[in-house]
N, C-alpha and C. Protein backbone atom coordinates (compact mmCIF):
# COMPACT_ATOMS: atom_id res chain seq x y z
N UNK A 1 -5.87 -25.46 23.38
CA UNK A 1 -6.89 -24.60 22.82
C UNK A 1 -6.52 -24.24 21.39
N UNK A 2 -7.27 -24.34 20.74
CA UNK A 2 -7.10 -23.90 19.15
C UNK A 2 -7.66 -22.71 18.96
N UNK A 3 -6.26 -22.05 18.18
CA UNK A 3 -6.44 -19.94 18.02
C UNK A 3 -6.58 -20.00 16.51
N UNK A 4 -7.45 -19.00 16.03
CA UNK A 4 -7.18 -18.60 14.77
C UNK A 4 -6.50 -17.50 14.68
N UNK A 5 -5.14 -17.84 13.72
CA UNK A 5 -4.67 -16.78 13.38
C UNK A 5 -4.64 -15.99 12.63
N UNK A 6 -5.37 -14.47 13.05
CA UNK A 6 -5.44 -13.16 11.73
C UNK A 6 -4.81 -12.55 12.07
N UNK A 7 -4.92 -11.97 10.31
CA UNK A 7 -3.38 -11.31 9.91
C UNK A 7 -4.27 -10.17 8.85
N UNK A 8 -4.44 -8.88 8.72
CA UNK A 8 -4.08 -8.03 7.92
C UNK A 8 -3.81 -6.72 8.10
N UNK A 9 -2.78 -7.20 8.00
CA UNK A 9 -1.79 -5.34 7.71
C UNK A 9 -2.17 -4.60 7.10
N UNK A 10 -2.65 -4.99 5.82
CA UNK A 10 -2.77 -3.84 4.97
C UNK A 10 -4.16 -3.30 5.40
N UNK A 11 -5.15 -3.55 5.70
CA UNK A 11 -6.69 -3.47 6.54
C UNK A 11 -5.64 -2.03 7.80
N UNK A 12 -5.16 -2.21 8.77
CA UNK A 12 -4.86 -1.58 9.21
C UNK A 12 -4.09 -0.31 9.15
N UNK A 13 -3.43 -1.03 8.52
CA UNK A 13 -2.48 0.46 8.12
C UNK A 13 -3.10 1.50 7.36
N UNK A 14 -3.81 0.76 6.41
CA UNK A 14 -4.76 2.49 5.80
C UNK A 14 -5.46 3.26 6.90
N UNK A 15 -6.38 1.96 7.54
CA UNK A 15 -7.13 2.95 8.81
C UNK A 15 -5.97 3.87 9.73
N UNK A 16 -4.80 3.63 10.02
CA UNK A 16 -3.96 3.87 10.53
C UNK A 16 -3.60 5.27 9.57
N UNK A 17 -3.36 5.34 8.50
CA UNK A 17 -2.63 6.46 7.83
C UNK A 17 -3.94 7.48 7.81
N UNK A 18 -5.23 6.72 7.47
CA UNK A 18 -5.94 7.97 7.50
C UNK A 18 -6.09 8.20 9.13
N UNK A 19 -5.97 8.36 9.65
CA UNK A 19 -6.36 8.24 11.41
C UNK A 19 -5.13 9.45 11.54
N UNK A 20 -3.94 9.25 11.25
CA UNK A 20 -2.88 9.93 11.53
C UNK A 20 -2.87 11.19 10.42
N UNK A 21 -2.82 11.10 9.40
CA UNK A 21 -3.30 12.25 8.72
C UNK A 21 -4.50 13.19 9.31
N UNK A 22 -5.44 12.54 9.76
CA UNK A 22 -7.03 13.55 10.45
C UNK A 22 -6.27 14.24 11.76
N UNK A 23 -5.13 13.55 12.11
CA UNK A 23 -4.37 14.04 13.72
C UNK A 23 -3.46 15.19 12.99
N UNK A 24 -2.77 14.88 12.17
CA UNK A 24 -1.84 16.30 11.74
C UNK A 24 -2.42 17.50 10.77
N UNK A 25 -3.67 17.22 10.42
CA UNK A 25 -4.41 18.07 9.86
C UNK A 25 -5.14 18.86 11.03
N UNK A 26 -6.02 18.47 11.90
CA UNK A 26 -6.65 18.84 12.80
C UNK A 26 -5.32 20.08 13.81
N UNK A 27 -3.86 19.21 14.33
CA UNK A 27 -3.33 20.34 14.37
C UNK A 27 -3.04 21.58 13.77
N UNK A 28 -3.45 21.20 12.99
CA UNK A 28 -3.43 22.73 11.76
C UNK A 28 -4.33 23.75 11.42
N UNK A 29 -5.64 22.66 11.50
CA UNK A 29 -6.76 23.84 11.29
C UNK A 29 -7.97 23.28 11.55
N UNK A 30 -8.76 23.37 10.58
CA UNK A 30 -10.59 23.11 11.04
C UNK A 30 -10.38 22.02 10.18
N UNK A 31 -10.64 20.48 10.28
CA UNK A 31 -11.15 19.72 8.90
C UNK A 31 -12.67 19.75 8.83
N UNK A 32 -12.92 20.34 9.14
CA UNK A 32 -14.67 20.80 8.82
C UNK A 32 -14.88 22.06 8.10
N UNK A 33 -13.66 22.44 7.49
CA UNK A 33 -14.18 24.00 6.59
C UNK A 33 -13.15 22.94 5.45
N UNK A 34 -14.52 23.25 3.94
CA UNK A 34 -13.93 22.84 3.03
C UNK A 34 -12.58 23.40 2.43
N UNK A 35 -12.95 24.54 2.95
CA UNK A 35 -11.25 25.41 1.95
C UNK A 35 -9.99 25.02 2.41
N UNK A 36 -10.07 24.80 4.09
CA UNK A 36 -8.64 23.96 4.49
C UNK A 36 -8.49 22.97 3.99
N UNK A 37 -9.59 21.91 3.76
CA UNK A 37 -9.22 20.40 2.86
C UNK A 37 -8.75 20.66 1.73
N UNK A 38 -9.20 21.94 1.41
CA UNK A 38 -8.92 22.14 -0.84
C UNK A 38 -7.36 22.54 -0.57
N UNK A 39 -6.75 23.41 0.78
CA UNK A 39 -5.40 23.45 0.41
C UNK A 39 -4.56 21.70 0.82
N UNK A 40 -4.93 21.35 1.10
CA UNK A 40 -4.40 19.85 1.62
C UNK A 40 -5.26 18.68 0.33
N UNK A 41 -5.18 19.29 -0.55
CA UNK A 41 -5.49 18.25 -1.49
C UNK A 41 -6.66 17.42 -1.70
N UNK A 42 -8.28 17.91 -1.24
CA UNK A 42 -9.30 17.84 -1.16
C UNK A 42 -9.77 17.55 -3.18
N UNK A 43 -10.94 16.89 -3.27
CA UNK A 43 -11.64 16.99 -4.30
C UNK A 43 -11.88 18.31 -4.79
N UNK A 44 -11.39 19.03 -6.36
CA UNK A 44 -12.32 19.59 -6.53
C UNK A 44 -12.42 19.50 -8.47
N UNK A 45 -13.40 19.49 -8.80
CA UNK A 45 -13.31 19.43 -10.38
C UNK A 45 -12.29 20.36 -11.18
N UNK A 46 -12.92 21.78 -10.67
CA UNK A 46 -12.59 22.61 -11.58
C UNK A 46 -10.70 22.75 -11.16
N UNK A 47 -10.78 22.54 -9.92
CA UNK A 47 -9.09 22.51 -9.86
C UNK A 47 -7.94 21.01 -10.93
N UNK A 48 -8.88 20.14 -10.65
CA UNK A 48 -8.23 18.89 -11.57
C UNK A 48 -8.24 19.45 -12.63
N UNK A 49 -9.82 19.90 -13.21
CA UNK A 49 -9.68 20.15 -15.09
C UNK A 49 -9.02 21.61 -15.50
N UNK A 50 -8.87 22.38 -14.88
CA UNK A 50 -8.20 23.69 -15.14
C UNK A 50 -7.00 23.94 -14.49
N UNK A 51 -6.52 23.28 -13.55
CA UNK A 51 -5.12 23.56 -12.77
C UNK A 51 -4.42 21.98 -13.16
N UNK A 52 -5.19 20.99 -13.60
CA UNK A 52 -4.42 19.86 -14.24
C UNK A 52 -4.11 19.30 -12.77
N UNK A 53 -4.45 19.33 -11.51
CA UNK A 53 -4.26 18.62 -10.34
C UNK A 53 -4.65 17.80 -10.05
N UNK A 54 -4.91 16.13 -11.28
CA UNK A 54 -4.52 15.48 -10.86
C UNK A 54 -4.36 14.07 -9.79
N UNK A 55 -3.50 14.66 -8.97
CA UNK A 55 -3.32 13.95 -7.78
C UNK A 55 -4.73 13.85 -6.83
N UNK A 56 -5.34 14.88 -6.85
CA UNK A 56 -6.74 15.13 -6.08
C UNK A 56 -7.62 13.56 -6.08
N UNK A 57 -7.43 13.37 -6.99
CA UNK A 57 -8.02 12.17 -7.17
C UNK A 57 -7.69 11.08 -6.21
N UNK A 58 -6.54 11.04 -5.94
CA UNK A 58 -6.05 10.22 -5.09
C UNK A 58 -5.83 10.80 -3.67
N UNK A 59 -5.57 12.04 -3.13
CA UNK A 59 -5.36 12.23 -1.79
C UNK A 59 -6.53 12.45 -1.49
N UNK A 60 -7.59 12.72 -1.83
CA UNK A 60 -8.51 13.40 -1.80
C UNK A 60 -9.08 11.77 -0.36
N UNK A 61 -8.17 10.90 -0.78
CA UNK A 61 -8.92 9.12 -0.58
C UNK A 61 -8.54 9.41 1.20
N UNK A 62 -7.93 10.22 1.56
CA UNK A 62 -7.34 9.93 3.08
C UNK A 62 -7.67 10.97 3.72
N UNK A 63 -8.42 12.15 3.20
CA UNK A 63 -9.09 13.29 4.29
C UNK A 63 -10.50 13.15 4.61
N UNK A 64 -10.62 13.87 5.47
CA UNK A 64 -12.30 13.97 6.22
C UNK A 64 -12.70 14.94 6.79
N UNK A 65 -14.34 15.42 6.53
CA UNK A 65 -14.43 16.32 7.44
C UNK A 65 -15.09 15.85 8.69
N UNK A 66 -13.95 15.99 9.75
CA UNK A 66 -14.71 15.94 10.81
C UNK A 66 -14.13 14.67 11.56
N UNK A 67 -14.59 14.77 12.83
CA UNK A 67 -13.73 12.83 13.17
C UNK A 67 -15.04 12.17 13.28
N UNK A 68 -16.32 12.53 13.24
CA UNK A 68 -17.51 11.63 12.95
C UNK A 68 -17.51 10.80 11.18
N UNK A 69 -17.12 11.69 10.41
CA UNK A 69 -16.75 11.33 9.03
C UNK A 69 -15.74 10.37 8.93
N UNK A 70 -14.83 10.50 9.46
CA UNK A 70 -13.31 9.80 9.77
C UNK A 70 -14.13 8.21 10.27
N UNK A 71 -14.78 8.27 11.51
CA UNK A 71 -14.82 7.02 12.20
C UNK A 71 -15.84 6.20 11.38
N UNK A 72 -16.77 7.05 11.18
CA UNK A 72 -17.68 6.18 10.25
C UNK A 72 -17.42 5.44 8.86
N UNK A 73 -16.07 6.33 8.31
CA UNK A 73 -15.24 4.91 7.45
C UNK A 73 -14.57 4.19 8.05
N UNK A 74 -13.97 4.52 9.05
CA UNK A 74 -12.64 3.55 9.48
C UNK A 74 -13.26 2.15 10.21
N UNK A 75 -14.32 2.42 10.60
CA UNK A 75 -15.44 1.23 11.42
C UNK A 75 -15.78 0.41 10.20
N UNK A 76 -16.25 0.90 9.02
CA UNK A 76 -16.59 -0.61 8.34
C UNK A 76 -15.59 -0.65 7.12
N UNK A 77 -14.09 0.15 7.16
CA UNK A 77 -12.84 -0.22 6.70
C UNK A 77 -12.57 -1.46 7.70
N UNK A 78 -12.43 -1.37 8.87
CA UNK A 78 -12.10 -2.59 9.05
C UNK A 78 -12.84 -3.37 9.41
N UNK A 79 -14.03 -3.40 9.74
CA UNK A 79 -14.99 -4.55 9.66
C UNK A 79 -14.90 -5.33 8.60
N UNK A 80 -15.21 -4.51 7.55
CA UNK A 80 -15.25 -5.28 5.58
C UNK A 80 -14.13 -5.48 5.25
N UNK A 81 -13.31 -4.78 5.42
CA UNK A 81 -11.63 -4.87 4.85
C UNK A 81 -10.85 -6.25 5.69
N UNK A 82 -10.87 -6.16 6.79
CA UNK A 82 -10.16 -7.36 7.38
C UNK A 82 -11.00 -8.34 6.62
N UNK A 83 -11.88 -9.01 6.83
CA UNK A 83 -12.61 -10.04 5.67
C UNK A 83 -12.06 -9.92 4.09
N UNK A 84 -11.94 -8.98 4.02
CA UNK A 84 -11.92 -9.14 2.54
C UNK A 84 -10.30 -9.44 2.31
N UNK A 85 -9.30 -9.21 2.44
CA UNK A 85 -7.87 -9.05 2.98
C UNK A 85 -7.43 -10.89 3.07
N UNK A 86 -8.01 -10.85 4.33
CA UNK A 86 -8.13 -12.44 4.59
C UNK A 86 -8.42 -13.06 3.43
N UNK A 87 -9.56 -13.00 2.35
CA UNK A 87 -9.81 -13.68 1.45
C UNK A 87 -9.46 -13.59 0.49
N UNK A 88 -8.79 -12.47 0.04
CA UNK A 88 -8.04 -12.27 -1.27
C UNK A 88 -6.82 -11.99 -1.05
N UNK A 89 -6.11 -11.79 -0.16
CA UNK A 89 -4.78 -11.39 -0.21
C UNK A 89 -4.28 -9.85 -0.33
N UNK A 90 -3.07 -9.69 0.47
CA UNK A 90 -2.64 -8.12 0.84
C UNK A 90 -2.88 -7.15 -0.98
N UNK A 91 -2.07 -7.73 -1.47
CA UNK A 91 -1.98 -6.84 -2.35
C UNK A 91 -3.06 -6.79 -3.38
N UNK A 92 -4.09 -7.81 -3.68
CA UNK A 92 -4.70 -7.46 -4.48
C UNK A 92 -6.14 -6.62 -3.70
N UNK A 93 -6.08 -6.64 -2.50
CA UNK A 93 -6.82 -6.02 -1.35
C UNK A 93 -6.35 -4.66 -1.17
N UNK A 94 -4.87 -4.02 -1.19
CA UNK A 94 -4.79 -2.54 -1.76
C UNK A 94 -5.12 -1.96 -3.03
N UNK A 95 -5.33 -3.42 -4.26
CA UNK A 95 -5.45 -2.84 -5.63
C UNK A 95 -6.82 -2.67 -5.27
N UNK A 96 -8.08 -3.38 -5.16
CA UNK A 96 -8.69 -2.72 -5.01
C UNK A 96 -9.27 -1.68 -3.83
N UNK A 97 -8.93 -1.63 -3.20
CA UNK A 97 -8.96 -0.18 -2.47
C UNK A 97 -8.98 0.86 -2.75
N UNK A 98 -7.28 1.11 -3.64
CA UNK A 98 -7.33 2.14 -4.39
C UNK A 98 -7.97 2.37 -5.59
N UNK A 99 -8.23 1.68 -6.04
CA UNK A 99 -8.96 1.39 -7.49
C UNK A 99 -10.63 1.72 -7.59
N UNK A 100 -11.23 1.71 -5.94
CA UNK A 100 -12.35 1.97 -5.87
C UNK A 100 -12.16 3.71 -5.29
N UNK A 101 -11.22 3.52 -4.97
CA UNK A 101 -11.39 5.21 -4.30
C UNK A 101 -11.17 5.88 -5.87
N UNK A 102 -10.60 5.75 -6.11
CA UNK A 102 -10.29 6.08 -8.10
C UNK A 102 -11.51 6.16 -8.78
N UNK A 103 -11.98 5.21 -8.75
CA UNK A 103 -13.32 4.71 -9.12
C UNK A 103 -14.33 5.81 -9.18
N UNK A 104 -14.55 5.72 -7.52
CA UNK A 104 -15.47 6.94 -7.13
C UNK A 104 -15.80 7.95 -7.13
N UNK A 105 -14.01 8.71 -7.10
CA UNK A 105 -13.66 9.90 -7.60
C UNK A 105 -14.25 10.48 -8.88
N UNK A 106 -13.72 9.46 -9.81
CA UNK A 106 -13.88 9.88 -11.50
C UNK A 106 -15.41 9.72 -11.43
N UNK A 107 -15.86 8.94 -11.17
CA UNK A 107 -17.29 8.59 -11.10
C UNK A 107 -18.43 10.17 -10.38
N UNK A 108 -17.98 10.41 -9.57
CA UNK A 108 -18.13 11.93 -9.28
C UNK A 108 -17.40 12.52 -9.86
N UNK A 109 -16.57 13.03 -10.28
CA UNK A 109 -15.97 14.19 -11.07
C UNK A 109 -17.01 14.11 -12.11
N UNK A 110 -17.04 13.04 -13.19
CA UNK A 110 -17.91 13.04 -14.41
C UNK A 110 -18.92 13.24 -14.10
N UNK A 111 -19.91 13.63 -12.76
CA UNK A 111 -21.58 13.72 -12.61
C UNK A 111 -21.44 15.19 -12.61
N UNK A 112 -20.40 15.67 -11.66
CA UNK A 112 -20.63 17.12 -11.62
C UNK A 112 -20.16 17.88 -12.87
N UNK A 113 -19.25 17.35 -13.90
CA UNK A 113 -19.04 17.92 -15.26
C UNK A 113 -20.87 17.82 -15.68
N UNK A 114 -21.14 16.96 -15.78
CA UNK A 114 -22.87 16.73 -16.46
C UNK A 114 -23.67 17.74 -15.59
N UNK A 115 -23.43 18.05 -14.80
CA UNK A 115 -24.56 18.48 -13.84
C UNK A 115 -23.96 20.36 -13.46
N UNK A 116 -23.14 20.79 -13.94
CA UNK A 116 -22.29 21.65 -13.61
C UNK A 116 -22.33 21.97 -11.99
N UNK A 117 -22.66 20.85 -11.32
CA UNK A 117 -22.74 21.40 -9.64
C UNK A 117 -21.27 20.94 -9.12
N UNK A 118 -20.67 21.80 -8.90
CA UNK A 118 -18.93 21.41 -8.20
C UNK A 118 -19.44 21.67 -6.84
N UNK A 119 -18.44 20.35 -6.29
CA UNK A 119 -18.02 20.73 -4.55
C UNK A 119 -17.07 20.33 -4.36
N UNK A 120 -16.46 20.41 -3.00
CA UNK A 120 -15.30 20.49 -2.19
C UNK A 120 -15.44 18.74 -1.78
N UNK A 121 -14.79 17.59 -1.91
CA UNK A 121 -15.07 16.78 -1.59
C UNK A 121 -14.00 15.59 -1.15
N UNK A 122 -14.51 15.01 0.11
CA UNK A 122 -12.91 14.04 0.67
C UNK A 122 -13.41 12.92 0.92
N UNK A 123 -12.67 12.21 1.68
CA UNK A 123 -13.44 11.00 2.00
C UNK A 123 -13.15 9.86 1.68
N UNK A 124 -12.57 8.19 2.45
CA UNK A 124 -12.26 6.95 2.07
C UNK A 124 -13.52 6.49 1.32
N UNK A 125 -14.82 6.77 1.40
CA UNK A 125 -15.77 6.18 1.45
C UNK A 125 -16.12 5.66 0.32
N UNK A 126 -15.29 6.00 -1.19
CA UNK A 126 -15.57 5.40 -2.28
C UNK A 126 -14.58 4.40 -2.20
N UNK A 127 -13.52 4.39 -1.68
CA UNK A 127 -12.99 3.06 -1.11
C UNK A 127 -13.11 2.12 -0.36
N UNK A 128 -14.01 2.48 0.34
CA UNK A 128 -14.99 1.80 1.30
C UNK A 128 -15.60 1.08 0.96
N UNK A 129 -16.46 1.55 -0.01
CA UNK A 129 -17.67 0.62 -0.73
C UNK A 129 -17.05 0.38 -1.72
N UNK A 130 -16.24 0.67 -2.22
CA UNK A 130 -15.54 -0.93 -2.95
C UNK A 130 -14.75 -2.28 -2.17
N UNK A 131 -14.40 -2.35 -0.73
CA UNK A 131 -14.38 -3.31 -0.53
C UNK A 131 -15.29 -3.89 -0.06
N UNK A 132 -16.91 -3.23 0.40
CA UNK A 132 -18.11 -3.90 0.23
C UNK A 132 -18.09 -4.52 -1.00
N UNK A 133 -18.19 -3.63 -2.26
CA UNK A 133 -18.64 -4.75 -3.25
C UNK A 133 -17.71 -5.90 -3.79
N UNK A 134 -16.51 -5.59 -3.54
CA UNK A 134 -15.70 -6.95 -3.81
C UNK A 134 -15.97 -8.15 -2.99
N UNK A 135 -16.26 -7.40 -1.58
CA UNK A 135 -16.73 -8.88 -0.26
C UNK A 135 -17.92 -9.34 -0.79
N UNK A 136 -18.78 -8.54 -1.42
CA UNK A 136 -20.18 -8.97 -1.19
C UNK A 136 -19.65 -9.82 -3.38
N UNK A 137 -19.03 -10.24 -3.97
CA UNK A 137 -18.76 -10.73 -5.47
C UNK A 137 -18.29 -11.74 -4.52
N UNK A 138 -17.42 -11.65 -3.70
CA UNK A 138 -16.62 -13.11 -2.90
C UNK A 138 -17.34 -13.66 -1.84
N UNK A 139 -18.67 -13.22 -1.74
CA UNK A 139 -19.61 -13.78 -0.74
C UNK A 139 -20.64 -15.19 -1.61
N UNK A 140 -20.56 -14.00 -2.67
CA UNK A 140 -21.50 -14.76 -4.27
C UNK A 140 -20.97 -16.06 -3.98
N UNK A 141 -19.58 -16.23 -4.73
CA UNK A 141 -18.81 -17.02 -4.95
C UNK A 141 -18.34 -18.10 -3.70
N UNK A 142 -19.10 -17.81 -2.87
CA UNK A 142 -18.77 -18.52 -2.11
C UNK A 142 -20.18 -19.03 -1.13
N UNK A 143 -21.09 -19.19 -2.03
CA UNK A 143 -22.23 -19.62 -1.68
C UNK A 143 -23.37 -18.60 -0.90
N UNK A 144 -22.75 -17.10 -0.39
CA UNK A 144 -23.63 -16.31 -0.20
C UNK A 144 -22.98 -16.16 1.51
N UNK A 145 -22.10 -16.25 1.49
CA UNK A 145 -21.35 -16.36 3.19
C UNK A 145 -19.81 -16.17 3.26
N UNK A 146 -19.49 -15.51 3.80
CA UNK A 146 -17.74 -15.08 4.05
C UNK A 146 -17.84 -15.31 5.54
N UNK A 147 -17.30 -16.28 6.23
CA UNK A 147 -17.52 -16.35 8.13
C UNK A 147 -18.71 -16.05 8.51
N UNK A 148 -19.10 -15.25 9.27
CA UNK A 148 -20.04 -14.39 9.87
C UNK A 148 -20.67 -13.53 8.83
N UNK A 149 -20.08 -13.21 8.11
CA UNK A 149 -20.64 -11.98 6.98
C UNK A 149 -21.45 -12.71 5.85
N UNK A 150 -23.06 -12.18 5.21
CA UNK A 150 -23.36 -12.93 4.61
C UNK A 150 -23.58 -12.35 3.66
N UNK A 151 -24.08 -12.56 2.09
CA UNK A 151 -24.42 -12.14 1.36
C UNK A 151 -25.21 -10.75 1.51
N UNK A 152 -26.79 -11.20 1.83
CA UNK A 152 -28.00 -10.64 1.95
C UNK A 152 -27.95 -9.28 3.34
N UNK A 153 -26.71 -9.62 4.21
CA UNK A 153 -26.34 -8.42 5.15
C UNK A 153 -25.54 -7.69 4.34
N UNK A 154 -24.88 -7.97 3.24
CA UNK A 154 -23.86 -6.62 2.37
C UNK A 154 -24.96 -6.09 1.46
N UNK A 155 -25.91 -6.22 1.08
CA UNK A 155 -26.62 -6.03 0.00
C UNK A 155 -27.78 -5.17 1.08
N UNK A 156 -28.19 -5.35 2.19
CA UNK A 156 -28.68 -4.88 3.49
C UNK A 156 -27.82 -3.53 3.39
N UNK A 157 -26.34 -3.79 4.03
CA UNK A 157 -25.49 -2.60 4.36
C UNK A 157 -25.88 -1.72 3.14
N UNK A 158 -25.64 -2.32 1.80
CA UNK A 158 -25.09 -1.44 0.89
C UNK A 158 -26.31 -0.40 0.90
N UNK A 159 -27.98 -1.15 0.82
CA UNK A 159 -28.98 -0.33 0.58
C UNK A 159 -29.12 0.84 1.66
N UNK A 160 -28.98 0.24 2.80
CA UNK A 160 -29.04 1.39 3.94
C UNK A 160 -28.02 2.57 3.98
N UNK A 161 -26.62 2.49 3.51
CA UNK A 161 -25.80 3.45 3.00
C UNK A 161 -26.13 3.92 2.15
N UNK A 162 -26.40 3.62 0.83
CA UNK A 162 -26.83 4.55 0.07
C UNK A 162 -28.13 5.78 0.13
N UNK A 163 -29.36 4.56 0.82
CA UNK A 163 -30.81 5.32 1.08
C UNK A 163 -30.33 6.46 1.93
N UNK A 164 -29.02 6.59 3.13
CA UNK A 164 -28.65 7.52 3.97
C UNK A 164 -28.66 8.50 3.03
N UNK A 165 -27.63 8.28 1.90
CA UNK A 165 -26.90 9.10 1.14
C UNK A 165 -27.36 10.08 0.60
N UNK A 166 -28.27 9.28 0.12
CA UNK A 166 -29.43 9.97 -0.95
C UNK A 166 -30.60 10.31 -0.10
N UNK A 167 -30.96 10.75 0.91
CA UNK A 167 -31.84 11.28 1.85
C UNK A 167 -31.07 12.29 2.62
N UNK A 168 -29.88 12.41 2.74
CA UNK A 168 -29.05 13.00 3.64
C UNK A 168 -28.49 14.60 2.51
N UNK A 169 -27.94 15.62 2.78
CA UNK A 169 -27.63 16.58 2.19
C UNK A 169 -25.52 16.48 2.43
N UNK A 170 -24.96 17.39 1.60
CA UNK A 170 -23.79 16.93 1.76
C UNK A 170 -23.08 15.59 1.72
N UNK A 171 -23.55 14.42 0.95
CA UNK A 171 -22.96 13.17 0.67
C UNK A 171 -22.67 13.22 -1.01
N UNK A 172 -21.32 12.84 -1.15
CA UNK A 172 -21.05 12.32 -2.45
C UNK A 172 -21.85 10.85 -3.05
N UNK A 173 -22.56 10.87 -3.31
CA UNK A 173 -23.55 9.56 -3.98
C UNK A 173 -22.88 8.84 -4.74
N UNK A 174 -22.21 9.76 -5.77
CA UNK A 174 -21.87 9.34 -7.17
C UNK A 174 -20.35 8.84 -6.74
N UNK A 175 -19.55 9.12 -5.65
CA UNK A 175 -18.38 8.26 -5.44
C UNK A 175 -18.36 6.73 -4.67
N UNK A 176 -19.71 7.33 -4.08
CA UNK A 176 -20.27 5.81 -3.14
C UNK A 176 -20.22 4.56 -4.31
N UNK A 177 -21.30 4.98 -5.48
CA UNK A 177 -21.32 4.50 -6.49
C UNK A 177 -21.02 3.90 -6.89
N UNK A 178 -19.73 4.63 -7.52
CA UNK A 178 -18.60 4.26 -8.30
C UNK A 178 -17.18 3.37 -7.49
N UNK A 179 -17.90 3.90 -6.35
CA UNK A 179 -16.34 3.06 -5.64
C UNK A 179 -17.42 1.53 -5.23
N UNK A 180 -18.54 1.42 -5.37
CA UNK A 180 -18.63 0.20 -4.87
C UNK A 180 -19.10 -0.88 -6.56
N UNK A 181 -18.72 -0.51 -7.44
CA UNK A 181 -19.18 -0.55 -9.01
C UNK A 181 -17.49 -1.37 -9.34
N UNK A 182 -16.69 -0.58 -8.80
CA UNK A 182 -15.55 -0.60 -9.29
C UNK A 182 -14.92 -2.02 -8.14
N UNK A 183 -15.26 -1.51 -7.25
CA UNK A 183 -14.78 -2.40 -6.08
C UNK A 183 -15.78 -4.08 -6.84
N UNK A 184 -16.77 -3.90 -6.89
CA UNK A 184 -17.41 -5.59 -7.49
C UNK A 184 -16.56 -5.90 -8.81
N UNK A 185 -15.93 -5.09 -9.58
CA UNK A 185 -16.08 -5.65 -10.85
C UNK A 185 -14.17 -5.98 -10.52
N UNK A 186 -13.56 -5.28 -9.56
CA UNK A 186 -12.54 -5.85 -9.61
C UNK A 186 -12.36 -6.84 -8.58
N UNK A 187 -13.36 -7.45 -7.87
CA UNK A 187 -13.32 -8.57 -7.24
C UNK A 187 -13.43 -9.39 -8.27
N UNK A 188 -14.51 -9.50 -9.25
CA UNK A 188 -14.75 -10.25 -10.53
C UNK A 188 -13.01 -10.44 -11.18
N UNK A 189 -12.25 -9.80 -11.24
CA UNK A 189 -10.98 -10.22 -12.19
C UNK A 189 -9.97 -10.67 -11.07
N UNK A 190 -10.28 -9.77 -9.58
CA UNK A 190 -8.98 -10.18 -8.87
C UNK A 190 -9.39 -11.62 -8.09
N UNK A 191 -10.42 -12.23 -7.77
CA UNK A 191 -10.43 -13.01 -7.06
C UNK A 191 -10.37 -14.55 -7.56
N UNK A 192 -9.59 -15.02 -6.82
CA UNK A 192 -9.22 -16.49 -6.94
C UNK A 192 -9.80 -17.14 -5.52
N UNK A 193 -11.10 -18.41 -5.73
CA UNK A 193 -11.46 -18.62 -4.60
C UNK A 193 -10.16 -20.01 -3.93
N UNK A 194 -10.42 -19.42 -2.54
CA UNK A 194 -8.81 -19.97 -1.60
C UNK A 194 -10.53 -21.60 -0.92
N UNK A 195 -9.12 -23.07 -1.06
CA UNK A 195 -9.59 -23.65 -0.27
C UNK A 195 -9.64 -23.30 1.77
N UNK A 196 -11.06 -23.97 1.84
CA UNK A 196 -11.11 -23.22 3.41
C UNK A 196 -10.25 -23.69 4.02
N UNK A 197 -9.49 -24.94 3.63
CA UNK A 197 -8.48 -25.63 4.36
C UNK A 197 -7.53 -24.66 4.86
N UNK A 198 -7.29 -23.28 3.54
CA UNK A 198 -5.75 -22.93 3.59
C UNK A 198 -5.55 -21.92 4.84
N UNK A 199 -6.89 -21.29 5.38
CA UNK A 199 -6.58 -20.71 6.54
C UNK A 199 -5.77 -21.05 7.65
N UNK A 200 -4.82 -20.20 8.41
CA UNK A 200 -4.05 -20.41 9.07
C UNK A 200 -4.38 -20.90 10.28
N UNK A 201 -4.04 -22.16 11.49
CA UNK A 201 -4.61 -22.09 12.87
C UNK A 201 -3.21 -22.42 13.38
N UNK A 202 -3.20 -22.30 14.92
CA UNK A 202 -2.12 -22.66 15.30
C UNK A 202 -3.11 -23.65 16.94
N UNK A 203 -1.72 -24.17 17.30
CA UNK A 203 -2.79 -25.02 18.91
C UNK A 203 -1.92 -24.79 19.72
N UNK A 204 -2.22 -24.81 20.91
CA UNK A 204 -1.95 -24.23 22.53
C UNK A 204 -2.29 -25.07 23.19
């Protein structure tokens, strides 16, 4: 019998760190009241631009409110992420990850400077949709198909996430945005297309 063999670690282990972080937070308190996320390193503008914090930007990438919030990234983290992983490789598959959660962040921080509306804000999900848009640049490039995953279904996903977004109250838009803006344009520099040959099989 002929197995295909997959492999990504790095796809897992984030779902894994944020999964385990939502478990040692939750022993602690509510992750559904914003003020416990703001002491655990939650989004907030005025704390980055007046307390110089920074880091927010980045932890902000592994909290959630709620474990409905939690699962609903971690489900198409690894749906999209294992694909994408597979096709570009571990590490340039954490660069952009983080690079879209970065992305998203700044990308919201700068709407609510314009808009003076601050909130409390967490969430993989601008990392999320950057490895939508990098899958869906390596779908391009690859005739409009990654396995099972096709072009015209990421461009599907992407519209129906956003239309949520922007119909829904309490969603960061502008990190969705930016993390899936950031996530395409660094598929554009990071990706090198792999012959289909080079996938791994093994036989039994």
């Amino acid at each position: 019998m002929r197995k295909k063999k997959i492999n990504a670690p790095c796809t897992i282990l984030l779902a894994a760190v944020n999964v385990i972080v939502f478990i040692i937070l939750t022993s602690q308190g509510m992750t559904e009241d914003g003020r416990f996320l703001l002491e655990h390193g939650a989004m907030y503008v005025p704390r980055v631009k007046e307390a110089g914090e920074s880091y927010r930007l980045f932890t902000s990438m592994f909290l959630h409110f709620g474990f409905q919030h939690l699962m609903n990234n971690m489900v198409i983290l690894v749906l999209v992420g294992w694909n994408l992983e597979l096709e570009i490789g571990k590490i340039r598959f954490l660069l952009i990850y983080i690079l879209s959660g970065l992305g998203g962040n700044i990308l919201s921080a700068w709407w609510e400077v314009l808009t003076a509306d601050y909130a409390i804000s967490a969430g993989a999900s601008g990392a999320v949709f950057g490895t939508i848009g990098a899958l869906l640049y390596v779908a391009i490039r690859n005739h409009g198909r990654i396995g099972e995953i096709s072009g015209r279904g990421l461009v599907f996903m992407i519209i129906i996430s956003l239309g949520y977004g922007f119909s829904s109250g309490g969603v960061d838009n502008m990190a969705h945005i930016g993390g899936l803006l950031t996530g395409f344009m660094s598929g554009i520099l990071l990706y090198r297309k792999r012959n289909r040959k080079d996938r791994t099989f093994s036989e039994c």
